[in-house]
PDB file of N, CA and C in Angstrom:
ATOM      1  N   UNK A   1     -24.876   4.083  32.957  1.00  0.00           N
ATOM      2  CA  UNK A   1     -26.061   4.752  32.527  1.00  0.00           C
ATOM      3  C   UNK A   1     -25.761   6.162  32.034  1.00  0.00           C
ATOM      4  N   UNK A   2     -24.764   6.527  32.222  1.00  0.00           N
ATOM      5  CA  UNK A   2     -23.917   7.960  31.777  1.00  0.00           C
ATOM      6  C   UNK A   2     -23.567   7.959  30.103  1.00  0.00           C
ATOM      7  N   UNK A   3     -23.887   8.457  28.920  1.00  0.00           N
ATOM      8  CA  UNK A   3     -23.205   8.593  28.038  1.00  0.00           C
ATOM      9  C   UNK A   3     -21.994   8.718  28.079  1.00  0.00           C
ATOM     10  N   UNK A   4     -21.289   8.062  27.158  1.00  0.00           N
ATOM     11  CA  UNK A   4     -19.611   7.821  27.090  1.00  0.00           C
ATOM     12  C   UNK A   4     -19.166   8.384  25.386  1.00  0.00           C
ATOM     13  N   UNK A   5     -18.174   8.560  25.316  1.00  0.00           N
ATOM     14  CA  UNK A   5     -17.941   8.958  24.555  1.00  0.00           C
ATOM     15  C   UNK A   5     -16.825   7.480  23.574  1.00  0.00           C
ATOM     16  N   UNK A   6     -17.116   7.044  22.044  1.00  0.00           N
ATOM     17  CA  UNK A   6     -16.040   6.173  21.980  1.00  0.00           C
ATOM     18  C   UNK A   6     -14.816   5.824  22.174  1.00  0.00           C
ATOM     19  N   UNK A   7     -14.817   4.405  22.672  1.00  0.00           N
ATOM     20  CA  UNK A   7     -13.274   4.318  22.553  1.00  0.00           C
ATOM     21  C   UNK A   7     -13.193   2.743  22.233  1.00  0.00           C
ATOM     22  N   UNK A   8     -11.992   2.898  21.337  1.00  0.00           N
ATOM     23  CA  UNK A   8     -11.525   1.286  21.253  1.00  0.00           C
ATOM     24  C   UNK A   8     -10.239   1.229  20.948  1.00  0.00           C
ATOM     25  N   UNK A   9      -9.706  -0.191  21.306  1.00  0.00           N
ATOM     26  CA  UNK A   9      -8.521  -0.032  21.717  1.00  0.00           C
ATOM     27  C   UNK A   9      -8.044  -1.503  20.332  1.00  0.00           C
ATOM     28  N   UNK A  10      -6.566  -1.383  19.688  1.00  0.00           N
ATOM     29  CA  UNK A  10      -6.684  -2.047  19.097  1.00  0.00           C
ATOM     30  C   UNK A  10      -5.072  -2.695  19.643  1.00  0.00           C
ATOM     31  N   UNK A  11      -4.848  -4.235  19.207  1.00  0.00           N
ATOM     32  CA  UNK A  11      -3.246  -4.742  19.842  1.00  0.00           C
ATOM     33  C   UNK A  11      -2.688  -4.936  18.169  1.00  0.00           C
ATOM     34  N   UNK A  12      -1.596  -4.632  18.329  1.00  0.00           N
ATOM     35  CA  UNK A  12      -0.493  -5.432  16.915  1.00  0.00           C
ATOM     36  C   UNK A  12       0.749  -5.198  17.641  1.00  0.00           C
ATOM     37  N   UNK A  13       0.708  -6.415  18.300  1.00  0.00           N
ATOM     38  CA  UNK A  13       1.932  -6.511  19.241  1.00  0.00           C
ATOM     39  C   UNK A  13       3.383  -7.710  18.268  1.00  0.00           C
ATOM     40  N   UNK A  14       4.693  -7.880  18.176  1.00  0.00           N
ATOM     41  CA  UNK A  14       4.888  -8.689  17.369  1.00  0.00           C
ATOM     42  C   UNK A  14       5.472  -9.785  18.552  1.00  0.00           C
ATOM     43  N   UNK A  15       5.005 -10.631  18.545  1.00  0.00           N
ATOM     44  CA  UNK A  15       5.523 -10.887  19.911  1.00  0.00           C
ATOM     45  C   UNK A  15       6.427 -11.460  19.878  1.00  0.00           C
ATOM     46  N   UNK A  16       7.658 -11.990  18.736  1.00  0.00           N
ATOM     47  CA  UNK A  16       8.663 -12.344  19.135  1.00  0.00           C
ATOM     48  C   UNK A  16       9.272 -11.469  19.575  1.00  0.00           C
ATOM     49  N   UNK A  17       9.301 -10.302  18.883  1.00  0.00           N
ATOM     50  CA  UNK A  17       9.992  -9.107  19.215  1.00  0.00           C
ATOM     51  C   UNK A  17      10.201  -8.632  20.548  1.00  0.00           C
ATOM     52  N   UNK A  18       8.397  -8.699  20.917  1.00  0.00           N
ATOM     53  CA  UNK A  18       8.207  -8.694  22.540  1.00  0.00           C
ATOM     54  C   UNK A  18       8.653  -9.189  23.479  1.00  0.00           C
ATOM     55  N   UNK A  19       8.816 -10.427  23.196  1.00  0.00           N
ATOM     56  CA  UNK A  19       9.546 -11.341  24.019  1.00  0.00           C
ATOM     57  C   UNK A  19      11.250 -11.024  24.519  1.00  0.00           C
ATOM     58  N   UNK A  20      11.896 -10.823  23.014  1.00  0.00           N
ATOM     59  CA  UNK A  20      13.581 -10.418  22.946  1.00  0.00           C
ATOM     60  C   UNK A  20      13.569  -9.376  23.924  1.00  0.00           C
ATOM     61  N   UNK A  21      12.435  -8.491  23.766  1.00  0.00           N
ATOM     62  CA  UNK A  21      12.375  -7.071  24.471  1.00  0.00           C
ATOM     63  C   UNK A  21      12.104  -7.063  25.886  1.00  0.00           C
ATOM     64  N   UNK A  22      10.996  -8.204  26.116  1.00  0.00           N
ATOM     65  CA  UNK A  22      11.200  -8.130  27.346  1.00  0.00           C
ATOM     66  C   UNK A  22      12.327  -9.084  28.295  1.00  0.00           C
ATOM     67  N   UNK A  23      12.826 -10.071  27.796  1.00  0.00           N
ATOM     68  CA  UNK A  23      14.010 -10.859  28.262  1.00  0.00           C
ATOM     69  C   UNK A  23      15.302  -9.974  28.870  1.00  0.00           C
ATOM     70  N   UNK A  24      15.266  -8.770  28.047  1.00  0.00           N
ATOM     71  CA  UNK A  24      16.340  -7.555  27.891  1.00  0.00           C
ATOM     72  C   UNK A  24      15.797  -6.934  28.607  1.00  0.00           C
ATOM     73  N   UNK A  25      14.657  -6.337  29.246  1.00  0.00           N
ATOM     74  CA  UNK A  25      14.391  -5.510  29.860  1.00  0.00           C
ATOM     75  C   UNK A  25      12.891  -5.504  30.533  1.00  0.00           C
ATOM     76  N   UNK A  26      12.683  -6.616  31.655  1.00  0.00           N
ATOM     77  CA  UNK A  26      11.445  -6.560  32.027  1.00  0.00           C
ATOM     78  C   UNK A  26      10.132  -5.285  31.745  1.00  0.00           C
ATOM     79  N   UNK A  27      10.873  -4.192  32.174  1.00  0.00           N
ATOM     80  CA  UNK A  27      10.181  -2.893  33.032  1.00  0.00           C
ATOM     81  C   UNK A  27       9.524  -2.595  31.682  1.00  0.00           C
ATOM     82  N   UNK A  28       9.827  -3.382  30.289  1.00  0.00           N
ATOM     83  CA  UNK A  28       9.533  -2.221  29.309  1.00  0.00           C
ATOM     84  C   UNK A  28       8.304  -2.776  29.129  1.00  0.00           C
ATOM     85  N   UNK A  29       7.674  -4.102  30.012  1.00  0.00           N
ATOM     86  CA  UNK A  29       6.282  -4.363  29.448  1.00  0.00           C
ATOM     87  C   UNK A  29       5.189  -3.083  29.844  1.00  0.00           C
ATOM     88  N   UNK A  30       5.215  -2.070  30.561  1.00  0.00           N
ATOM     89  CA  UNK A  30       4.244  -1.392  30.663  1.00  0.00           C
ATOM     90  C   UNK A  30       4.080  -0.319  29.056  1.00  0.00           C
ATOM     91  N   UNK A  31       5.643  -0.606  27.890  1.00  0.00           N
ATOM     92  CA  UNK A  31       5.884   0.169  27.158  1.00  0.00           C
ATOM     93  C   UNK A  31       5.720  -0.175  25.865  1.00  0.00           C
ATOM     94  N   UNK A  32       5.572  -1.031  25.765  1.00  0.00           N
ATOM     95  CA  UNK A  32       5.474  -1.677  24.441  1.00  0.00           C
ATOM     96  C   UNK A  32       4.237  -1.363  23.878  1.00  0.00           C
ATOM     97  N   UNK A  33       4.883  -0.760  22.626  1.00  0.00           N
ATOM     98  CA  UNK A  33       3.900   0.092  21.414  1.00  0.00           C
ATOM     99  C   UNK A  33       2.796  -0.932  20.694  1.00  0.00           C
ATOM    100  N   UNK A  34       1.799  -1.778  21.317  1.00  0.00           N
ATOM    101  CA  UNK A  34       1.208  -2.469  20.709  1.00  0.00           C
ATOM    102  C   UNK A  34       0.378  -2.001  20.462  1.00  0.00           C
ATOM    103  N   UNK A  35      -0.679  -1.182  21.840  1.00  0.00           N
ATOM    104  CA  UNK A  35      -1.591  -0.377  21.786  1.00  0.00           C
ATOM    105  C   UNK A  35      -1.970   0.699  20.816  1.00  0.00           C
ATOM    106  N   UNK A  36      -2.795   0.650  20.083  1.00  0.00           N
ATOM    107  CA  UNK A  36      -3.720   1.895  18.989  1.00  0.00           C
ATOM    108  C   UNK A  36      -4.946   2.649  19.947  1.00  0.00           C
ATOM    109  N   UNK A  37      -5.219   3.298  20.379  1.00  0.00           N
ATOM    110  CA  UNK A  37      -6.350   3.299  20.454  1.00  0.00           C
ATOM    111  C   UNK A  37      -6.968   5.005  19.877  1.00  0.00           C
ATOM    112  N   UNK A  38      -8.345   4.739  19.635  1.00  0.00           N
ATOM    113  CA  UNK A  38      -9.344   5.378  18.471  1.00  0.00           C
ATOM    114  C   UNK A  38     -10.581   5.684  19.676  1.00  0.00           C
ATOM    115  N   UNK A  39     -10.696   6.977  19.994  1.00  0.00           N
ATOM    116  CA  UNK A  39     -10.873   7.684  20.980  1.00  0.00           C
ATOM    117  C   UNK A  39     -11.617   9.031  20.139  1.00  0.00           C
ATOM    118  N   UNK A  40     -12.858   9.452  20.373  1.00  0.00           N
ATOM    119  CA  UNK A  40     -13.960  10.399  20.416  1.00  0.00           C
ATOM    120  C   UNK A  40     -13.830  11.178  21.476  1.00  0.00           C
ATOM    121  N   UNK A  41     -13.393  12.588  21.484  1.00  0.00           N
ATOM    122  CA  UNK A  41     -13.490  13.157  22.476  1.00  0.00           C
ATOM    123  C   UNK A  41     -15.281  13.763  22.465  1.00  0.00           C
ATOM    124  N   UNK A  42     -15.010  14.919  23.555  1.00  0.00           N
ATOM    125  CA  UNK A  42     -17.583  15.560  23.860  1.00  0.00           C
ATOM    126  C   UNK A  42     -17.118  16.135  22.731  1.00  0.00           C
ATOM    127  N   UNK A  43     -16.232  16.677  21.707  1.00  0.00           N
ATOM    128  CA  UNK A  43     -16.603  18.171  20.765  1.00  0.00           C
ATOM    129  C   UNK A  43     -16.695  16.778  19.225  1.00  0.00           C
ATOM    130  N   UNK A  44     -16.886  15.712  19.655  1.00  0.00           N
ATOM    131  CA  UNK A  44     -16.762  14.274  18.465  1.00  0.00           C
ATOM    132  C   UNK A  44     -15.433  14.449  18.147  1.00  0.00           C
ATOM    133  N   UNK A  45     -14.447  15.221  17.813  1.00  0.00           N
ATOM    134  CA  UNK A  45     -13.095  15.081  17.613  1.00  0.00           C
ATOM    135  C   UNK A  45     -12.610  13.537  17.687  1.00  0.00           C
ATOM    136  N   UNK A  46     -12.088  12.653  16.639  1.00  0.00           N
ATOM    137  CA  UNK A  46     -12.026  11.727  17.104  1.00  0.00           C
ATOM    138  C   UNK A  46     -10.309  11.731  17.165  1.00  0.00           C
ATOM    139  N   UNK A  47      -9.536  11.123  17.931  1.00  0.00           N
ATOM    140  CA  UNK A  47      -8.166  10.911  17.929  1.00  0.00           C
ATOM    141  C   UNK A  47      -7.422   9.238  17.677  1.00  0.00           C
ATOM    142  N   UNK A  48      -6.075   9.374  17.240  1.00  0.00           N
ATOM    143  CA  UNK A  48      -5.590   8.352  17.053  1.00  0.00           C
ATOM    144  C   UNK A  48      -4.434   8.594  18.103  1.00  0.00           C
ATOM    145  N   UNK A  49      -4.368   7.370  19.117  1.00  0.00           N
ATOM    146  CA  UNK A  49      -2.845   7.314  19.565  1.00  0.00           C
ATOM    147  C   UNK A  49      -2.203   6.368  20.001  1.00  0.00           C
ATOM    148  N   UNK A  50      -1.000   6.245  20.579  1.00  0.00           N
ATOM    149  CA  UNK A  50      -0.173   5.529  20.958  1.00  0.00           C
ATOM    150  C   UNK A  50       0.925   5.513  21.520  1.00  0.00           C
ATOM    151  N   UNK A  51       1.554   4.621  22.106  1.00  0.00           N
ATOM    152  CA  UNK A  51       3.103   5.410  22.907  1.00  0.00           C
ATOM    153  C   UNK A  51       4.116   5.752  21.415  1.00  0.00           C
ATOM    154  N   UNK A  52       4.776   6.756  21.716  1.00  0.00           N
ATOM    155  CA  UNK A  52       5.766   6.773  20.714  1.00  0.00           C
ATOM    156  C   UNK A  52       7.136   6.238  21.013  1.00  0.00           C
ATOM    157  N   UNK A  53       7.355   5.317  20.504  1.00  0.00           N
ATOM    158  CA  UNK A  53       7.912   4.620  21.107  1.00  0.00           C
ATOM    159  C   UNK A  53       9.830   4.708  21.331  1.00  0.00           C
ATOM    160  N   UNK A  54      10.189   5.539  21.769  1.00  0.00           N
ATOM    161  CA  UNK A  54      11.721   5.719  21.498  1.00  0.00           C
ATOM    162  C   UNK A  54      12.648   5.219  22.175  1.00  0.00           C
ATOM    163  N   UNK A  55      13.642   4.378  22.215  1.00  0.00           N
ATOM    164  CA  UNK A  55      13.840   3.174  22.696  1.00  0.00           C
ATOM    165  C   UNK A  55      15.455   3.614  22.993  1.00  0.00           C
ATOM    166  N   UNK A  56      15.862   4.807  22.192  1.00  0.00           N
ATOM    167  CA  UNK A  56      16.799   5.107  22.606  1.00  0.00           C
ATOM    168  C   UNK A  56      17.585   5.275  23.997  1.00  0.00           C
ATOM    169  N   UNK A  57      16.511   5.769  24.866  1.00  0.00           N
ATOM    170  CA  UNK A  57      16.933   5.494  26.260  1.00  0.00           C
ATOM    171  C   UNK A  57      17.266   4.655  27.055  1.00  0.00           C
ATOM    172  N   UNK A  58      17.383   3.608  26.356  1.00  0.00           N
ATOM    173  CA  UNK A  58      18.213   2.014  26.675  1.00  0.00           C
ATOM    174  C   UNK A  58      19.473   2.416  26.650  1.00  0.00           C
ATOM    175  N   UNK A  59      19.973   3.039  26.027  1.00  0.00           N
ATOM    176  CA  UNK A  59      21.395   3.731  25.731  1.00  0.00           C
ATOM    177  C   UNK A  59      22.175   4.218  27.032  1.00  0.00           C
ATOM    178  N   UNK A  60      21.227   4.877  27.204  1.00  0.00           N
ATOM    179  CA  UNK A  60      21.907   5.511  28.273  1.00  0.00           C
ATOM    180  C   UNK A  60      21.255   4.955  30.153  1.00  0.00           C
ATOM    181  N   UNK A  61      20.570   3.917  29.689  1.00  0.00           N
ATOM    182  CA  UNK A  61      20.300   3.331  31.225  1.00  0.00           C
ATOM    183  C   UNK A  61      21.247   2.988  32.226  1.00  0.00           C
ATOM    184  N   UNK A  62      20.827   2.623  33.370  1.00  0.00           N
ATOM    185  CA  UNK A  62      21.844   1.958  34.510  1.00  0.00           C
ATOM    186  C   UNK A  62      22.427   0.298  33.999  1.00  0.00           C
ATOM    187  N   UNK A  63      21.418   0.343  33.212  1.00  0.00           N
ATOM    188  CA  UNK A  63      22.033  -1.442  32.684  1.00  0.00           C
ATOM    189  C   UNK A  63      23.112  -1.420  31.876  1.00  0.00           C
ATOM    190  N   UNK A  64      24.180  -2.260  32.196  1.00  0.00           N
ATOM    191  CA  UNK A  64      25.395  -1.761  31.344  1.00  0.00           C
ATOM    192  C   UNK A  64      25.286  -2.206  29.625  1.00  0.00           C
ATOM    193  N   UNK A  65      24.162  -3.075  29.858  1.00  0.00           N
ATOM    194  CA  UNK A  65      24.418  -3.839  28.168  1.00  0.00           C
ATOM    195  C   UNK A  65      23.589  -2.940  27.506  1.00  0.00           C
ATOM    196  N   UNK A  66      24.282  -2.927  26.101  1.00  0.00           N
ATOM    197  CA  UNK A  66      23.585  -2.256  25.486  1.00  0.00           C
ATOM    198  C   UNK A  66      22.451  -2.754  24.522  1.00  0.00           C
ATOM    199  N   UNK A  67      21.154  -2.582  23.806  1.00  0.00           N
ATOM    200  CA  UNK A  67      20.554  -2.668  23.427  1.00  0.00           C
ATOM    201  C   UNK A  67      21.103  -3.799  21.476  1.00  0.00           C
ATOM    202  N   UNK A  68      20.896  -4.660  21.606  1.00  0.00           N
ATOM    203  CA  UNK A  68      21.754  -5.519  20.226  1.00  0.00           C
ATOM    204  C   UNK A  68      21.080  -4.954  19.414  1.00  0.00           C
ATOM    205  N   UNK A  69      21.494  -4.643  18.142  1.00  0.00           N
ATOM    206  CA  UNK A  69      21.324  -4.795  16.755  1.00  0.00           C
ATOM    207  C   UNK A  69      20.326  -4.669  16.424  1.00  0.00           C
ATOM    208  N   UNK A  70      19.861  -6.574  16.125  1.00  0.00           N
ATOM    209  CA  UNK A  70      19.039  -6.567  15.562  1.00  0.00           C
ATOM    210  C   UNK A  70      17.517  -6.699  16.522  1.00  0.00           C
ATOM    211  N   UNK A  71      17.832  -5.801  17.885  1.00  0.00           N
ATOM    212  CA  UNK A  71      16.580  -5.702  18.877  1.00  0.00           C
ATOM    213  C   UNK A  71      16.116  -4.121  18.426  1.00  0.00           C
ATOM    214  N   UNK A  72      17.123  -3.496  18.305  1.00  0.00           N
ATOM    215  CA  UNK A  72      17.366  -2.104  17.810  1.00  0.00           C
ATOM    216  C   UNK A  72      16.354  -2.415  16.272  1.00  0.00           C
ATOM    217  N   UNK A  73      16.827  -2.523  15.680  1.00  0.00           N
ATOM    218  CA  UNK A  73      15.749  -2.833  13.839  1.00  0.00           C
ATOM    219  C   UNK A  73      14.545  -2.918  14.069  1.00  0.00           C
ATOM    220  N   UNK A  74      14.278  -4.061  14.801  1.00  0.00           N
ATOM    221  CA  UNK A  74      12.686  -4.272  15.151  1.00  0.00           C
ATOM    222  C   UNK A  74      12.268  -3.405  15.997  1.00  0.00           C
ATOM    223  N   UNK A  75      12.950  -3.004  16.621  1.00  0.00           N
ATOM    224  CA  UNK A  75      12.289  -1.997  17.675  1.00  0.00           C
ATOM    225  C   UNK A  75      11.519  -1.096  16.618  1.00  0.00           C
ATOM    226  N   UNK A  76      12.946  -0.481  15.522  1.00  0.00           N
ATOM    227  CA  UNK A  76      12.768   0.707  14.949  1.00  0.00           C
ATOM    228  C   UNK A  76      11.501   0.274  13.628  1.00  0.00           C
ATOM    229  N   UNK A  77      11.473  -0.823  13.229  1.00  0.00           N
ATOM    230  CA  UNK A  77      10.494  -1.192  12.512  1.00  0.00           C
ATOM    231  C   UNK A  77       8.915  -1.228  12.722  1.00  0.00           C
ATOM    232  N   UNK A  78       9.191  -1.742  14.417  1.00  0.00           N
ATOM    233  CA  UNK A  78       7.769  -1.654  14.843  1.00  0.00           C
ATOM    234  C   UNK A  78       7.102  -0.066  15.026  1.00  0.00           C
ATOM    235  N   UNK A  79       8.153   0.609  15.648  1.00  0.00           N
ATOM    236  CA  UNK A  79       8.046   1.987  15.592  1.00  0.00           C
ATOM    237  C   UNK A  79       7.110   2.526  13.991  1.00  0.00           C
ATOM    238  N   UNK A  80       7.930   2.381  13.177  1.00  0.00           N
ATOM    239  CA  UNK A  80       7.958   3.092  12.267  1.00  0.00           C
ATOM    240  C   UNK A  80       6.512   2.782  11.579  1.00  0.00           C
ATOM    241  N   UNK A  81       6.542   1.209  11.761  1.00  0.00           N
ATOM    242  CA  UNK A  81       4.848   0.977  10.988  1.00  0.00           C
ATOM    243  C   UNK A  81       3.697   1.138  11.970  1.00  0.00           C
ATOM    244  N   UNK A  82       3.857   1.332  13.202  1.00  0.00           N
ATOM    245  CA  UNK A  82       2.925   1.903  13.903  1.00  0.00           C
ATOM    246  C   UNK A  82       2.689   3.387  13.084  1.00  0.00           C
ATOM    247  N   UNK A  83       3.595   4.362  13.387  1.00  0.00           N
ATOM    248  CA  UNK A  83       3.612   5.342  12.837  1.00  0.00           C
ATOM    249  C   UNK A  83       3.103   5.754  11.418  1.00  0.00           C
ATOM    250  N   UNK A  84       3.173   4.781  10.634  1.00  0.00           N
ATOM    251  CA  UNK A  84       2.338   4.653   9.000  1.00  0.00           C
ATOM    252  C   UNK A  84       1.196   4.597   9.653  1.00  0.00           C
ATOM    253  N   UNK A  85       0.932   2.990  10.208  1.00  0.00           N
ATOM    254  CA  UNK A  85      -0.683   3.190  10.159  1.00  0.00           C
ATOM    255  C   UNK A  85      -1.529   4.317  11.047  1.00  0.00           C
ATOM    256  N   UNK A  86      -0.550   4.974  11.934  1.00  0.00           N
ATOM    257  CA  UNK A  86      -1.843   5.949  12.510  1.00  0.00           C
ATOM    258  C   UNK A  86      -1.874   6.996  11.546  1.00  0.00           C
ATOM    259  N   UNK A  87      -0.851   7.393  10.596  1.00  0.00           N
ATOM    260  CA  UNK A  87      -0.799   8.291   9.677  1.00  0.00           C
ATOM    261  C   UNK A  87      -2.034   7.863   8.563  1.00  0.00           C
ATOM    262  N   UNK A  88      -1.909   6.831   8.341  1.00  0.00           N
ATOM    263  CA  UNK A  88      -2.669   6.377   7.419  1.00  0.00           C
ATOM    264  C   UNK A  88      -4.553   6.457   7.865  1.00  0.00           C
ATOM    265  N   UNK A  89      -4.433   6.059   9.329  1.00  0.00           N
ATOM    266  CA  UNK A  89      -5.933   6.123   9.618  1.00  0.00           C
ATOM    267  C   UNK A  89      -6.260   7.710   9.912  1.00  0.00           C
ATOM    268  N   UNK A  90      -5.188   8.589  10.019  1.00  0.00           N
ATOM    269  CA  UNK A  90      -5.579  10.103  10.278  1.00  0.00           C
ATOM    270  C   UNK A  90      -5.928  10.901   9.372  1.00  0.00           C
ATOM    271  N   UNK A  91      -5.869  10.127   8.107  1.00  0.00           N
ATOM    272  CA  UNK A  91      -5.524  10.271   6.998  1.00  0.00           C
ATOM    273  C   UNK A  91      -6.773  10.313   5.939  1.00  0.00           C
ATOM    274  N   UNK A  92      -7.398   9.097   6.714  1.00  0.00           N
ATOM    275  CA  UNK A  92      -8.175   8.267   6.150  1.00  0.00           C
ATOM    276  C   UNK A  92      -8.291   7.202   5.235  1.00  0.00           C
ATOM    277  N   UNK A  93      -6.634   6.375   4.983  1.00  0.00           N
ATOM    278  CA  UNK A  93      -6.958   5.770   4.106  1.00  0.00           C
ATOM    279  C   UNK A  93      -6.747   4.251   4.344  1.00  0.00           C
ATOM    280  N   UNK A  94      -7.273   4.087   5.549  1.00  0.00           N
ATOM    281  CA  UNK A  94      -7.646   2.934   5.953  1.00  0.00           C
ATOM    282  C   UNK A  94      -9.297   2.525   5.745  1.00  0.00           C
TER     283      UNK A  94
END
């Protein structure tokens, strides 16, 4: 019964990717950059965000294996087009 302020939350998860990612590394399901969410703060300010996702710290974990290739690409791919589209919706040209 309280006014709220918006929020919505959006997924573009890829999930094979997800899958490789989590096979390799359970813990990272709390991390995975699927989440958008589009958030109104009281001053209407509206915000775009998301984890940023830097994956580099696989590198240097307690796990001795290192992060493959082509888990590394997609990682960095998913990264990167997350990163367009919030640019793009901050932008406005979504």
């Amino acid at each position: 019964g309280k006014p709220s302020p918006r929020v919505e939350v959006f997924s573009f998860c890829d999930s094979v990717v997800a899958r490789h990612i989590l096979d390799y590394s359970p813990e990272m399901i709390a991390f995975l950059p699927c989440r958008v969410a589009v958030l109104e703060d009281a001053h209407k300010t509206i915000w775009i965000l998301t984890i940023d996702w830097d994956i580099t710290w696989l590198d240097t974990s307690q796990n001795p294996n290192k992060i493959p290739d082509q888990m590394r690409e997609a990682s960095v791919r998913i990264h990167d087009t997350l990163v367009d589209m919030i640019d793009a919706a901050a932008n406005g040209d979504l």
